[in-house]
N, C-alpha and C. Protein backbone atom coordinates (compact mmCIF):
# COMPACT_ATOMS: atom_id res chain seq x y z
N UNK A 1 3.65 -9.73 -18.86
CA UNK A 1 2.44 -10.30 -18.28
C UNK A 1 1.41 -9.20 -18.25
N UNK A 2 -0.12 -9.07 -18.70
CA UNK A 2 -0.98 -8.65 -18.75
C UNK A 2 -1.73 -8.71 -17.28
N UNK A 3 -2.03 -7.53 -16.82
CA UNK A 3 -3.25 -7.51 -16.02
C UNK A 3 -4.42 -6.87 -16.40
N UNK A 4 -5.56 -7.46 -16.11
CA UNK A 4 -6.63 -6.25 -16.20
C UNK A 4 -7.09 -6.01 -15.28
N UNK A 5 -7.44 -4.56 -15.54
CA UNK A 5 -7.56 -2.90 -14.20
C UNK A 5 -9.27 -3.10 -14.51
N UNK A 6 -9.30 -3.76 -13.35
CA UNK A 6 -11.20 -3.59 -13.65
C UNK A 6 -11.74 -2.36 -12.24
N UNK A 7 -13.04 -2.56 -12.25
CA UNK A 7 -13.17 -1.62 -11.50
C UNK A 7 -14.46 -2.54 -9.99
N UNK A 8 -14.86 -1.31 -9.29
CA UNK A 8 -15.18 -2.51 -8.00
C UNK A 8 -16.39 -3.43 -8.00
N UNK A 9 -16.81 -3.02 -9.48
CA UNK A 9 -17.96 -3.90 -10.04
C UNK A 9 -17.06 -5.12 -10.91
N UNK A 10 -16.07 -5.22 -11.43
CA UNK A 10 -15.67 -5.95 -11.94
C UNK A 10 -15.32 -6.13 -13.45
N UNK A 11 -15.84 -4.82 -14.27
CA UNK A 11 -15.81 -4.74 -15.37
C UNK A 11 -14.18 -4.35 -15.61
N UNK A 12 -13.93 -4.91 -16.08
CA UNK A 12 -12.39 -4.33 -17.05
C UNK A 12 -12.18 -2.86 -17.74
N UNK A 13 -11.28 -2.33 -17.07
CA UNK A 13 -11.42 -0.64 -17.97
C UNK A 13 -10.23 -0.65 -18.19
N UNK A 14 -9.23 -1.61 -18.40
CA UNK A 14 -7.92 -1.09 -19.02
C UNK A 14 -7.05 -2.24 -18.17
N UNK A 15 -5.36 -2.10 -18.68
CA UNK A 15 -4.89 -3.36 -18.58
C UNK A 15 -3.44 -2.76 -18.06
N UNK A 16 -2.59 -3.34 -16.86
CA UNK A 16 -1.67 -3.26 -16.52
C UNK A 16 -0.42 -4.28 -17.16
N UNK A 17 0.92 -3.86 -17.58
CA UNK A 17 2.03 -4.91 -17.98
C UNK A 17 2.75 -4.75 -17.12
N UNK A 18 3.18 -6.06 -16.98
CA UNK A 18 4.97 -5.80 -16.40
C UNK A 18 5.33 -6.68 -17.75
N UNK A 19 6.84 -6.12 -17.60
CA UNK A 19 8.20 -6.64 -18.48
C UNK A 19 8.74 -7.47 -17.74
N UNK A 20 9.24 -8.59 -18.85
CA UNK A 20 9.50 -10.20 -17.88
C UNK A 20 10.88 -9.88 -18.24
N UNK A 21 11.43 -9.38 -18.80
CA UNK A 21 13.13 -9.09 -18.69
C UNK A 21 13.45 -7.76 -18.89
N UNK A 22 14.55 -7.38 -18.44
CA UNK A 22 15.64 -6.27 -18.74
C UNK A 22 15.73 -5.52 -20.22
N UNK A 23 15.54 -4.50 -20.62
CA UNK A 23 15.82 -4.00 -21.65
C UNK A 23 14.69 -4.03 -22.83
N UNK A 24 13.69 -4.27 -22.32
CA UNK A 24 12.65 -4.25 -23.36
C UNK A 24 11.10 -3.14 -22.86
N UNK A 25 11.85 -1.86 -22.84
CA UNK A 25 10.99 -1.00 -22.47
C UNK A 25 10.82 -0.41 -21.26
N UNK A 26 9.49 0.07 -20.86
CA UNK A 26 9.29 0.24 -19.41
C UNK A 26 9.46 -0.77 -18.47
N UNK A 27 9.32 -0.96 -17.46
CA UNK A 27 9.36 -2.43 -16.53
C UNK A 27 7.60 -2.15 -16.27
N UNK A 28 6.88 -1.42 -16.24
CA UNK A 28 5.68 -1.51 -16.20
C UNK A 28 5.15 -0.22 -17.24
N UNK A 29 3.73 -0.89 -18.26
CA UNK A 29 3.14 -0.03 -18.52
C UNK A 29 1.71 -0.74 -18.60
N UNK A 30 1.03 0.91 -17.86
CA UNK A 30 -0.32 0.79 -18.12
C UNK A 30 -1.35 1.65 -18.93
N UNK A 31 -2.64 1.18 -19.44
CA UNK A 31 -3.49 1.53 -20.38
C UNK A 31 -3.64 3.57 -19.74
N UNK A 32 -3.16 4.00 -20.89
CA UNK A 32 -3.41 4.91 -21.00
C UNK A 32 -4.31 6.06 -20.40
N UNK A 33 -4.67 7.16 -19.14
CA UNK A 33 -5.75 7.56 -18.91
C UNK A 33 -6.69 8.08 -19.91
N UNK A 34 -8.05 8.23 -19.40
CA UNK A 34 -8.67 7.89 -20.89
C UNK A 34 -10.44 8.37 -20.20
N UNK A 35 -11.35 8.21 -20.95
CA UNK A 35 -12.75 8.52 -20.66
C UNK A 35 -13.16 7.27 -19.57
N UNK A 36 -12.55 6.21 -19.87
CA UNK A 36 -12.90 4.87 -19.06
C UNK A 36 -12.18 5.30 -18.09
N UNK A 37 -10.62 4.79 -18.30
CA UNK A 37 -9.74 4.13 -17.34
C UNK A 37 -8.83 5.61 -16.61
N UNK A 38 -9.02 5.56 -15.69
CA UNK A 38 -7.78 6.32 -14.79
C UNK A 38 -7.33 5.53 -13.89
N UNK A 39 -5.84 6.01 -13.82
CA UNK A 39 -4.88 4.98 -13.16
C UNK A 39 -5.20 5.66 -11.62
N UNK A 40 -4.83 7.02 -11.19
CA UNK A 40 -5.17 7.27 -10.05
C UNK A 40 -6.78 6.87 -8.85
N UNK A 41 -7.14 6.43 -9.64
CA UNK A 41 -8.97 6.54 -9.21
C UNK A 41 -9.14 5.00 -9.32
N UNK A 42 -8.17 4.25 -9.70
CA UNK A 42 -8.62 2.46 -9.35
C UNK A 42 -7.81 1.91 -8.16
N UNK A 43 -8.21 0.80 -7.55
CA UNK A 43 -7.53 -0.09 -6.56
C UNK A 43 -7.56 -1.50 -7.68
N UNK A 44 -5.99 -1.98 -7.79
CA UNK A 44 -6.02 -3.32 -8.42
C UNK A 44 -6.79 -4.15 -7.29
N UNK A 45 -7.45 -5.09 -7.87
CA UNK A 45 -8.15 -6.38 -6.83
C UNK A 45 -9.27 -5.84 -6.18
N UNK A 46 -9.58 -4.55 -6.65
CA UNK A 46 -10.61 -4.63 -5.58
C UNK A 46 -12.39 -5.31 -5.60
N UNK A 47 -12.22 -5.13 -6.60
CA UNK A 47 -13.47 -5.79 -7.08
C UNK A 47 -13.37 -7.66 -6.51
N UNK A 48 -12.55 -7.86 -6.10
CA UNK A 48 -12.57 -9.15 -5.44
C UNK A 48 -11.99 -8.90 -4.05
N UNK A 49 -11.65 -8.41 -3.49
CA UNK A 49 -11.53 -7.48 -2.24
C UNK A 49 -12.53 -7.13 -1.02
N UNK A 50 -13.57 -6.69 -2.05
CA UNK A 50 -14.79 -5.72 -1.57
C UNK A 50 -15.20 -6.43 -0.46
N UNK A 51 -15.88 -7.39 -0.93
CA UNK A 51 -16.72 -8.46 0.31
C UNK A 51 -15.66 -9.29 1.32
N UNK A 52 -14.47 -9.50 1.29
CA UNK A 52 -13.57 -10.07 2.00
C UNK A 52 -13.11 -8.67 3.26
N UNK A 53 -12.89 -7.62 2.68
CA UNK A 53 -12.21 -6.75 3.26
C UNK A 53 -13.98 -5.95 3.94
N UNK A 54 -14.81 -6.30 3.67
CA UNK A 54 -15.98 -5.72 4.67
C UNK A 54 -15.96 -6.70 5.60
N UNK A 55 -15.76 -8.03 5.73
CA UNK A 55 -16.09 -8.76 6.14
C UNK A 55 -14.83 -8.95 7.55
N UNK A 56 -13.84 -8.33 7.10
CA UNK A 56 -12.77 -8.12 8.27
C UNK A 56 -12.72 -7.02 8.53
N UNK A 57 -13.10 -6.22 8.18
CA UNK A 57 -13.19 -4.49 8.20
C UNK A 57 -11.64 -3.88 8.26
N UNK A 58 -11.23 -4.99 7.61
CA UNK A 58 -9.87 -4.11 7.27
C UNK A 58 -9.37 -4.68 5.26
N UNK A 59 -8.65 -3.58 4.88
CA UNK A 59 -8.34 -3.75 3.80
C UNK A 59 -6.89 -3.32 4.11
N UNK A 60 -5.89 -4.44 3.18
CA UNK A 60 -4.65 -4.70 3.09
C UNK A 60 -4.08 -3.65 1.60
N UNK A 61 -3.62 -3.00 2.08
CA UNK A 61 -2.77 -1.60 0.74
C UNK A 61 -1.41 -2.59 0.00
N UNK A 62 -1.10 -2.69 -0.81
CA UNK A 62 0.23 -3.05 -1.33
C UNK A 62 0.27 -1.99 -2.82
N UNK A 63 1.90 -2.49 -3.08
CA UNK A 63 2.22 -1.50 -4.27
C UNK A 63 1.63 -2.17 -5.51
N UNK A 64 2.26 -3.08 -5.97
CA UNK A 64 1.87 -3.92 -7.00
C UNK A 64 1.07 -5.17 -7.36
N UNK A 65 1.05 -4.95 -8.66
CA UNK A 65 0.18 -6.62 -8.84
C UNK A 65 0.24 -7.59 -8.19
N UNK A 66 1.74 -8.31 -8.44
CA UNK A 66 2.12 -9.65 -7.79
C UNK A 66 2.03 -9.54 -6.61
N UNK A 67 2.51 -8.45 -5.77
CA UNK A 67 1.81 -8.10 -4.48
C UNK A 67 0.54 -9.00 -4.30
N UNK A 68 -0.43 -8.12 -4.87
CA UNK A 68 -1.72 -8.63 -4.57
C UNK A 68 -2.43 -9.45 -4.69
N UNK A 69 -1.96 -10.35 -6.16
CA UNK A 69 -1.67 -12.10 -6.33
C UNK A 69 -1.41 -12.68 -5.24
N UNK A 70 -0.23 -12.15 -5.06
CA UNK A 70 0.37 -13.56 -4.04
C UNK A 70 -0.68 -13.39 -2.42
N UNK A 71 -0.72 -12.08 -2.19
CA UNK A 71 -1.30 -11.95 -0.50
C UNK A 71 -2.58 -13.09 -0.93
N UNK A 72 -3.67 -12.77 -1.90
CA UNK A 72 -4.58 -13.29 -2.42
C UNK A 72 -4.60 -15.25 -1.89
N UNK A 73 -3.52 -15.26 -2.71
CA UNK A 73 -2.97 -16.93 -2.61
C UNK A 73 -3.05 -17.44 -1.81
N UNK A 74 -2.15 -16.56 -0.88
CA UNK A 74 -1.91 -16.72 0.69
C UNK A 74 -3.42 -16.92 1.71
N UNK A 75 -4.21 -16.49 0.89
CA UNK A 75 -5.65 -16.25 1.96
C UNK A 75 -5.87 -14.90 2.55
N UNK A 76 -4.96 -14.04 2.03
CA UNK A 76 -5.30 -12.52 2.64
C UNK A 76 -5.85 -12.18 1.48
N UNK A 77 -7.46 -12.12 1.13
CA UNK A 77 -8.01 -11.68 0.10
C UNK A 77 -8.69 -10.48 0.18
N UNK A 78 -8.47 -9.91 1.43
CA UNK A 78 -8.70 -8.31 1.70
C UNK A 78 -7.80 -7.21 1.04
N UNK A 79 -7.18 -7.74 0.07
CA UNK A 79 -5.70 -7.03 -0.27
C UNK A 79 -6.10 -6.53 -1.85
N UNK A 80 -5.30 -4.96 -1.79
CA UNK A 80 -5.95 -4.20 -2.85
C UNK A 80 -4.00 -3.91 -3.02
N UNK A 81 -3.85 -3.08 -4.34
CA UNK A 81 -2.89 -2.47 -5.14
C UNK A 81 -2.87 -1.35 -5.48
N UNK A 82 -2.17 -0.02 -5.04
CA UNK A 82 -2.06 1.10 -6.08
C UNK A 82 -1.29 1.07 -6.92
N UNK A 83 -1.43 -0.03 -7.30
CA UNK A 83 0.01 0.34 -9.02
C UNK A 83 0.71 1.36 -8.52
N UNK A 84 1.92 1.32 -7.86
CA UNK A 84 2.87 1.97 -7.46
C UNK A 84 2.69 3.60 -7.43
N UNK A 85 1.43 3.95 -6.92
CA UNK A 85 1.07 5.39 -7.67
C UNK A 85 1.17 5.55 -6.23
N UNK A 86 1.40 7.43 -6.11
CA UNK A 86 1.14 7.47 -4.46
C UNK A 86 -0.67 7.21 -4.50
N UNK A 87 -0.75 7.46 -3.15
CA UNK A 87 -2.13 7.33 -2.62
C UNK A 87 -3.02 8.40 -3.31
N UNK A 88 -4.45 8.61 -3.67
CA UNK A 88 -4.85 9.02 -4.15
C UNK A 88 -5.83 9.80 -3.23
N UNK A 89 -6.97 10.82 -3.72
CA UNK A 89 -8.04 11.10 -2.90
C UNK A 89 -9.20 9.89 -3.14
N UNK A 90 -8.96 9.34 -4.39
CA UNK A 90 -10.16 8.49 -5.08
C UNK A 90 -9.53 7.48 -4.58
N UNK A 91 -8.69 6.79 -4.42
CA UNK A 91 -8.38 5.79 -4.17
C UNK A 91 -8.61 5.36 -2.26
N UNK A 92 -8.38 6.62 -2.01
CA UNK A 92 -8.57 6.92 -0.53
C UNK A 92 -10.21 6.88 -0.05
N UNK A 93 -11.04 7.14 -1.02
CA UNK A 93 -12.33 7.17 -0.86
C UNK A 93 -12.91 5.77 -1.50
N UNK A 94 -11.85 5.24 -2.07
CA UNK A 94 -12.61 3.98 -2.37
C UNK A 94 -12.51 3.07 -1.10
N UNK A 95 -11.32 3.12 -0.59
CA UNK A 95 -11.05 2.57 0.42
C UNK A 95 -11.60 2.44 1.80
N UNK A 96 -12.01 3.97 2.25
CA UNK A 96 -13.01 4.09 2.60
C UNK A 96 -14.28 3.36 2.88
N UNK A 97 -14.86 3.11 1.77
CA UNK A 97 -16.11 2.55 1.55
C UNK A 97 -15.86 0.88 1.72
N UNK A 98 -14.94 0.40 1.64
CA UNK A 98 -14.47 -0.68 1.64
C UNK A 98 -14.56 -1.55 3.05
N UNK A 99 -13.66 -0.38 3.89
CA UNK A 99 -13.80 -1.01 5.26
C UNK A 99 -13.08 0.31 6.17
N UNK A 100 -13.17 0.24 7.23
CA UNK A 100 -13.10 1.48 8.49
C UNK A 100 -11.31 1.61 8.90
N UNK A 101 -10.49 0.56 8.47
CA UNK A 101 -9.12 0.05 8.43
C UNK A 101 -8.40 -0.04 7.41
N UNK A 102 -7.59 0.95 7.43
CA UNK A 102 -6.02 0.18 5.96
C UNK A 102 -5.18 0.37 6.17
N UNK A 103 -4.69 -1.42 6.58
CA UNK A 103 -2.98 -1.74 6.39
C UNK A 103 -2.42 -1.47 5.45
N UNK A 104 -1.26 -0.45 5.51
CA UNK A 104 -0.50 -0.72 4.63
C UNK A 104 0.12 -1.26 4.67
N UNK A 105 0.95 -1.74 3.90
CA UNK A 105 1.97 -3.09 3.47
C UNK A 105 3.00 -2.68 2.35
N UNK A 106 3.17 -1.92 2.37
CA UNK A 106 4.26 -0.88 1.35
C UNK A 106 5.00 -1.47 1.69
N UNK A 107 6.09 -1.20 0.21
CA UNK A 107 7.69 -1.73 0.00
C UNK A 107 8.26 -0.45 1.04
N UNK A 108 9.78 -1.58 1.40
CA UNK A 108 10.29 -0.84 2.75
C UNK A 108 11.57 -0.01 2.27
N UNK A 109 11.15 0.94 0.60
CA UNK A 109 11.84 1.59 0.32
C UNK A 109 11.75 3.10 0.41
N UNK A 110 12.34 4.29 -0.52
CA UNK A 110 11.98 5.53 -0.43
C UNK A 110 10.65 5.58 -0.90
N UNK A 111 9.81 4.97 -1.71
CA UNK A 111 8.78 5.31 -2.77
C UNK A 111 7.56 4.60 -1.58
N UNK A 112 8.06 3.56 -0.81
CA UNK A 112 7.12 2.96 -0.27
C UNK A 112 6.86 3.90 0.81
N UNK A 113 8.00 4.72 1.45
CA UNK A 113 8.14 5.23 2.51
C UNK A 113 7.12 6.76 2.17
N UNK A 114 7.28 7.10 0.81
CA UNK A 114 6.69 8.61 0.60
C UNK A 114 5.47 8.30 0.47
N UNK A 115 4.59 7.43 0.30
CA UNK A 115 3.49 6.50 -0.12
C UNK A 115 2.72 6.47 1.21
N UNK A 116 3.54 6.12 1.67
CA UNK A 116 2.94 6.10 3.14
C UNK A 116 2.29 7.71 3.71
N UNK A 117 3.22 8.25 4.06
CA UNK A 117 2.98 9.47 4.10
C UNK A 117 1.90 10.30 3.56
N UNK A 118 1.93 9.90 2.20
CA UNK A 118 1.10 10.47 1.14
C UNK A 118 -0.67 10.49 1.46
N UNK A 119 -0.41 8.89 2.23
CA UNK A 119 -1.79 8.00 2.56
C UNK A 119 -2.02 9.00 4.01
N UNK A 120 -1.17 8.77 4.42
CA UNK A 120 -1.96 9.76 5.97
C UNK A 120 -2.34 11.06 5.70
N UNK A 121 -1.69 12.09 5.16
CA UNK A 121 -2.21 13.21 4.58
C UNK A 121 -3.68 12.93 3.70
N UNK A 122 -3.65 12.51 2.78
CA UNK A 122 -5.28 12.28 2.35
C UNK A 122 -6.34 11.22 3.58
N UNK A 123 -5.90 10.86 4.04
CA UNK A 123 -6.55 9.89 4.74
C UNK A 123 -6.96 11.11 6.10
N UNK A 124 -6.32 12.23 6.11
CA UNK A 124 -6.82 12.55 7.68
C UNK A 124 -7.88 13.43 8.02
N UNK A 125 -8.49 13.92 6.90
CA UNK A 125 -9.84 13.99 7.29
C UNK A 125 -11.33 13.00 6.61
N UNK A 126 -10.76 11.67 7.27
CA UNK A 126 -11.59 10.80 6.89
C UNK A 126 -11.28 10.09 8.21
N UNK A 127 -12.34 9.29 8.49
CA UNK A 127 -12.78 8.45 9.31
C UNK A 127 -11.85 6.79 9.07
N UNK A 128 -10.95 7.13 8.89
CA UNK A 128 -9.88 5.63 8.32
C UNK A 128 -9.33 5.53 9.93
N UNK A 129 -8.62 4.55 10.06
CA UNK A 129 -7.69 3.75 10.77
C UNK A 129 -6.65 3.58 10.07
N UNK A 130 -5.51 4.16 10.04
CA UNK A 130 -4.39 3.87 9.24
C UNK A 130 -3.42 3.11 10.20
N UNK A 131 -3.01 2.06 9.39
CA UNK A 131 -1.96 1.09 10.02
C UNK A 131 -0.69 1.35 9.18
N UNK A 132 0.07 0.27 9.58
CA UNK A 132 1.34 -0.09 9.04
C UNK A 132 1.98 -1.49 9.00
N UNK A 133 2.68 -2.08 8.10
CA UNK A 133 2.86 -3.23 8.75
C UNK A 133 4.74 -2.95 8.14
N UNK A 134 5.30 -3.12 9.51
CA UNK A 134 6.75 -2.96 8.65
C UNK A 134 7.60 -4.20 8.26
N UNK A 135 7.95 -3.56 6.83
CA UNK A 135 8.34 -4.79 5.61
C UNK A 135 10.24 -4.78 6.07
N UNK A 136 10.41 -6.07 6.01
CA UNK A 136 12.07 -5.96 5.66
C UNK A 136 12.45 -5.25 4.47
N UNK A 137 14.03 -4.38 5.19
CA UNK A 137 14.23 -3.87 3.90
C UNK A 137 14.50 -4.40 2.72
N UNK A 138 14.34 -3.86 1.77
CA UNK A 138 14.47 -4.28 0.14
C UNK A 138 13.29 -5.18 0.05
N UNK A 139 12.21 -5.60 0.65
CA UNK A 139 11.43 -7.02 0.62
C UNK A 139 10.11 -6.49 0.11
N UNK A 140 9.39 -6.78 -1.04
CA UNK A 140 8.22 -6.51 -1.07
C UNK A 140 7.23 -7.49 -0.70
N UNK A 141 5.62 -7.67 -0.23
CA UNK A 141 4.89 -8.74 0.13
C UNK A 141 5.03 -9.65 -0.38
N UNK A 142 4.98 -9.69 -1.64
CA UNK A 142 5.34 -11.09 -2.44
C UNK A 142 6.37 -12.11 -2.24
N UNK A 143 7.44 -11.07 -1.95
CA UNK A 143 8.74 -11.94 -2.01
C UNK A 143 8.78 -12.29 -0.56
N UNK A 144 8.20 -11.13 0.80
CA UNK A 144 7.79 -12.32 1.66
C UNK A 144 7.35 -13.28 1.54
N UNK A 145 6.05 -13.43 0.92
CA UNK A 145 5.17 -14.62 0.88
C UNK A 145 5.68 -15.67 0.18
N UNK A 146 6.30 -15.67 -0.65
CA UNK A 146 7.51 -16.70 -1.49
C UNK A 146 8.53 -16.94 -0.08
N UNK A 147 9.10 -16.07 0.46
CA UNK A 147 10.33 -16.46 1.90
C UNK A 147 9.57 -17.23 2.52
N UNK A 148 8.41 -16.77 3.46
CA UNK A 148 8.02 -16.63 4.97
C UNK A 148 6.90 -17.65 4.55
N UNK A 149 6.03 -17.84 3.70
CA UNK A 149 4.21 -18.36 3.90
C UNK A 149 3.84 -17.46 4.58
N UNK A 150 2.32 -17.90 4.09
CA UNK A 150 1.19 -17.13 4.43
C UNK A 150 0.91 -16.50 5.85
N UNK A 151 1.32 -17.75 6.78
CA UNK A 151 1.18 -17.79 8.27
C UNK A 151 2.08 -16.54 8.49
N UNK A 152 3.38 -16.36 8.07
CA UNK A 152 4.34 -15.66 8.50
C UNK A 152 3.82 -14.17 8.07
N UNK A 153 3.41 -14.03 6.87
CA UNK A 153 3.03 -12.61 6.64
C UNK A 153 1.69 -12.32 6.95
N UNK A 154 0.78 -13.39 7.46
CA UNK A 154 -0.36 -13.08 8.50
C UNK A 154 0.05 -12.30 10.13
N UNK A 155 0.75 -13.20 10.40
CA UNK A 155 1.54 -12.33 11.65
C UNK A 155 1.86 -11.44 11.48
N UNK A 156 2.88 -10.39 10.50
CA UNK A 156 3.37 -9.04 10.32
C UNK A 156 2.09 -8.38 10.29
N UNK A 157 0.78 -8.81 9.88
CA UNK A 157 -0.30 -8.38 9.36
C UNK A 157 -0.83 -7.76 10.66
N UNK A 158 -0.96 -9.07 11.71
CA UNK A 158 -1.50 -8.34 12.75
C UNK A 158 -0.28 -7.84 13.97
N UNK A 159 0.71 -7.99 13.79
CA UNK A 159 1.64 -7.01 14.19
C UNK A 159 1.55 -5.38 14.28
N UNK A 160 0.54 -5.23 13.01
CA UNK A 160 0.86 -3.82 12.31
C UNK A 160 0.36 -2.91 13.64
N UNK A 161 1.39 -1.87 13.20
CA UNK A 161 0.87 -0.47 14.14
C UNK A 161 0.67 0.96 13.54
N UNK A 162 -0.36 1.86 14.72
CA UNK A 162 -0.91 2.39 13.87
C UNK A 162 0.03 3.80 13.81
N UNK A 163 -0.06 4.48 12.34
CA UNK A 163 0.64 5.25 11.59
C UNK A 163 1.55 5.95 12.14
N UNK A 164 1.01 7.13 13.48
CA UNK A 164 1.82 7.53 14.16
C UNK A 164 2.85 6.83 14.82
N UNK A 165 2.56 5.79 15.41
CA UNK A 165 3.64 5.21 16.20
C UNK A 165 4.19 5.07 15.31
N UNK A 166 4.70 4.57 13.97
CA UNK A 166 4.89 3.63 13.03
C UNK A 166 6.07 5.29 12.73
N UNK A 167 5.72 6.00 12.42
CA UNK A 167 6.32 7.45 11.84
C UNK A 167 6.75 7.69 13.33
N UNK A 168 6.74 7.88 14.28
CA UNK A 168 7.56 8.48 15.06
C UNK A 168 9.04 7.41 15.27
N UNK A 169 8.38 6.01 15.23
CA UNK A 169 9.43 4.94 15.35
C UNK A 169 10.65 4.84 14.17
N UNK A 170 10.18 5.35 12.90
CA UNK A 170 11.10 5.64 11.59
C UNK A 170 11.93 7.31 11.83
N UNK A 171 11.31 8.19 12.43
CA UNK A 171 12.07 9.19 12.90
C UNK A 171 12.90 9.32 13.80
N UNK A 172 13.02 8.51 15.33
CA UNK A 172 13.87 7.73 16.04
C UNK A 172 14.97 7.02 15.91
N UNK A 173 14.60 6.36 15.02
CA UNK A 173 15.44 5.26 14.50
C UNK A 173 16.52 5.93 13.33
N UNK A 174 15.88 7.21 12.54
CA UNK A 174 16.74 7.17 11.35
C UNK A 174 17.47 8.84 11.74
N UNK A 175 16.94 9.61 13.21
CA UNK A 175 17.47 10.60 13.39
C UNK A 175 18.98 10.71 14.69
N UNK A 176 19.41 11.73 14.58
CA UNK A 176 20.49 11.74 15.83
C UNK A 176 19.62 12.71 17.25
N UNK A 177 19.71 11.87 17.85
CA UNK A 177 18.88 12.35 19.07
C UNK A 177 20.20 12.42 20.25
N UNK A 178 21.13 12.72 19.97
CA UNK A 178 22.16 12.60 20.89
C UNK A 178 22.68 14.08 20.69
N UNK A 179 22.21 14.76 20.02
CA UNK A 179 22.79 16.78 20.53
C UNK A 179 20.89 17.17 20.11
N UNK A 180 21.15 18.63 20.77
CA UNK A 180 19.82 19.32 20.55
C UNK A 180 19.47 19.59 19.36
N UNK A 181 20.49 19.88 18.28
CA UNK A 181 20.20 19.80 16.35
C UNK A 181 19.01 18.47 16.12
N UNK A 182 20.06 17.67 16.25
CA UNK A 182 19.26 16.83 16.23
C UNK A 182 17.61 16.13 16.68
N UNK A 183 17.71 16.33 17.87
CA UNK A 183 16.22 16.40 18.32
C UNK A 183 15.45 17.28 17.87
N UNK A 184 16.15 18.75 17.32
CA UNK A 184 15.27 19.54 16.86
C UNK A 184 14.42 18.97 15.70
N UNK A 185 15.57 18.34 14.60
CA UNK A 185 15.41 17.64 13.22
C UNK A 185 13.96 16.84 13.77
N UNK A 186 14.10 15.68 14.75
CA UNK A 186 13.36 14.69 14.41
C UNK A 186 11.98 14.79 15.29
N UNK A 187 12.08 16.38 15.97
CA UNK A 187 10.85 16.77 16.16
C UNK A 187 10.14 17.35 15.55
N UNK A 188 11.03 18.21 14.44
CA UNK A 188 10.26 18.86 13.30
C UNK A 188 9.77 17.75 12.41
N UNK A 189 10.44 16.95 12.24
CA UNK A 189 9.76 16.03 11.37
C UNK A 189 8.46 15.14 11.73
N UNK A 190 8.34 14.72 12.62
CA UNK A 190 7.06 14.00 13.70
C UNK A 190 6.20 15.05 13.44
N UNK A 191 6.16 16.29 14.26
CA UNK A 191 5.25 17.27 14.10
C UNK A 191 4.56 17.50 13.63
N UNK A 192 4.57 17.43 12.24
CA UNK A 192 3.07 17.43 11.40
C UNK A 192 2.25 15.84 11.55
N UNK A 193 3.02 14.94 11.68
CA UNK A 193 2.29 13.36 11.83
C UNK A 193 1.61 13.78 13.61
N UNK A 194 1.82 14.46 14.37
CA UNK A 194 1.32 14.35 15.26
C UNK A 194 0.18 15.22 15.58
């Protein structure tokens, strides 16, 4: 399946694939970086985004295309894509300009999890609101929105909390806080998020 990577005016600068089966290449490739097109420096959707996501002053982060299809579908048309790239400075500044808020909505894996991260570090000397919205594991938005409807992943939407809590609650949860090693671990780790 073909996408095209336009930009927040709407012009087309290059084209995203996914592979519809197993064994025939990459599972995604996209147009080449180039004088036009850079993959780090675009938001998929945003050019249809722009005015929805000013208009709520929040913009919805996901990894992928169908991601951003389906939220779209759903009526969350504030919803942008980094093609599975971490977070960018350009992408971070597009976002920016977009609206004063960004949910993320990352897959609730390692890549989604470093992604995240990635986003608060560029994001923190900027004037953003960083959220979170936490995904079941293995579940990306889409395949919520195929489970749950729209209604259901509107709720996680405004569920979301913001970054820190969100990172201290994943360090809690995934550390041993029951000897002093441990607390040491999952205070060193918080520490820079705080």
């Amino acid at each position: 399946i073909m996408f095209p990577l336009s930009d927040m005016r709407g012009r087309v600068l290059g084209f995203g694939a996914r592979a519809m089966g197993e064994g025939r290449g990459p599972k995604y490739l996209n147009t080449s970086d180039g004088e036009l097109y850079h993959k780090g420096r675009q938001l998929f959707g945003a050019d249809l985004a722009r005015a929805p996501a000013a208009k709520a002053g929040s913009v919805i982060v996901v990894e992928g295309y169908t991601d951003v299809l389906a939220l779209h579908q759903a009526g969350l048309r504030n919803c942008v894509g980094i093609m599975g790239t971490a977070l960018t400075e350009d992408q971070v500044a597009a976002l920016a300009r977009m609206a004063p808020t960004v949910v993320l909505a990352l897959d609730a894996d390692s890549a989604g999890q470093d992604a995240m991260l990635r986003a608060a570090r560029v994001a923190a000397g900027r004037k953003l609101e960083l959220r979170v919205v936490e995904m079941p594991e293995g579940t990306d938005p889409a395949e919520l929105v195929a489970r749950e409807g729209g209604d259901a992943v509107r709720s996680r939407l405004e569920g979301s909390v913001p970054f820190v809590r969100f990172r201290v609650d994943q360090a809690l949860a995934h550390g041993d806080v029951s000897n002093a090693e441990g607390k040491d671990r999952v205070l060193a780790e918080v520490g820079p998020v705080l």
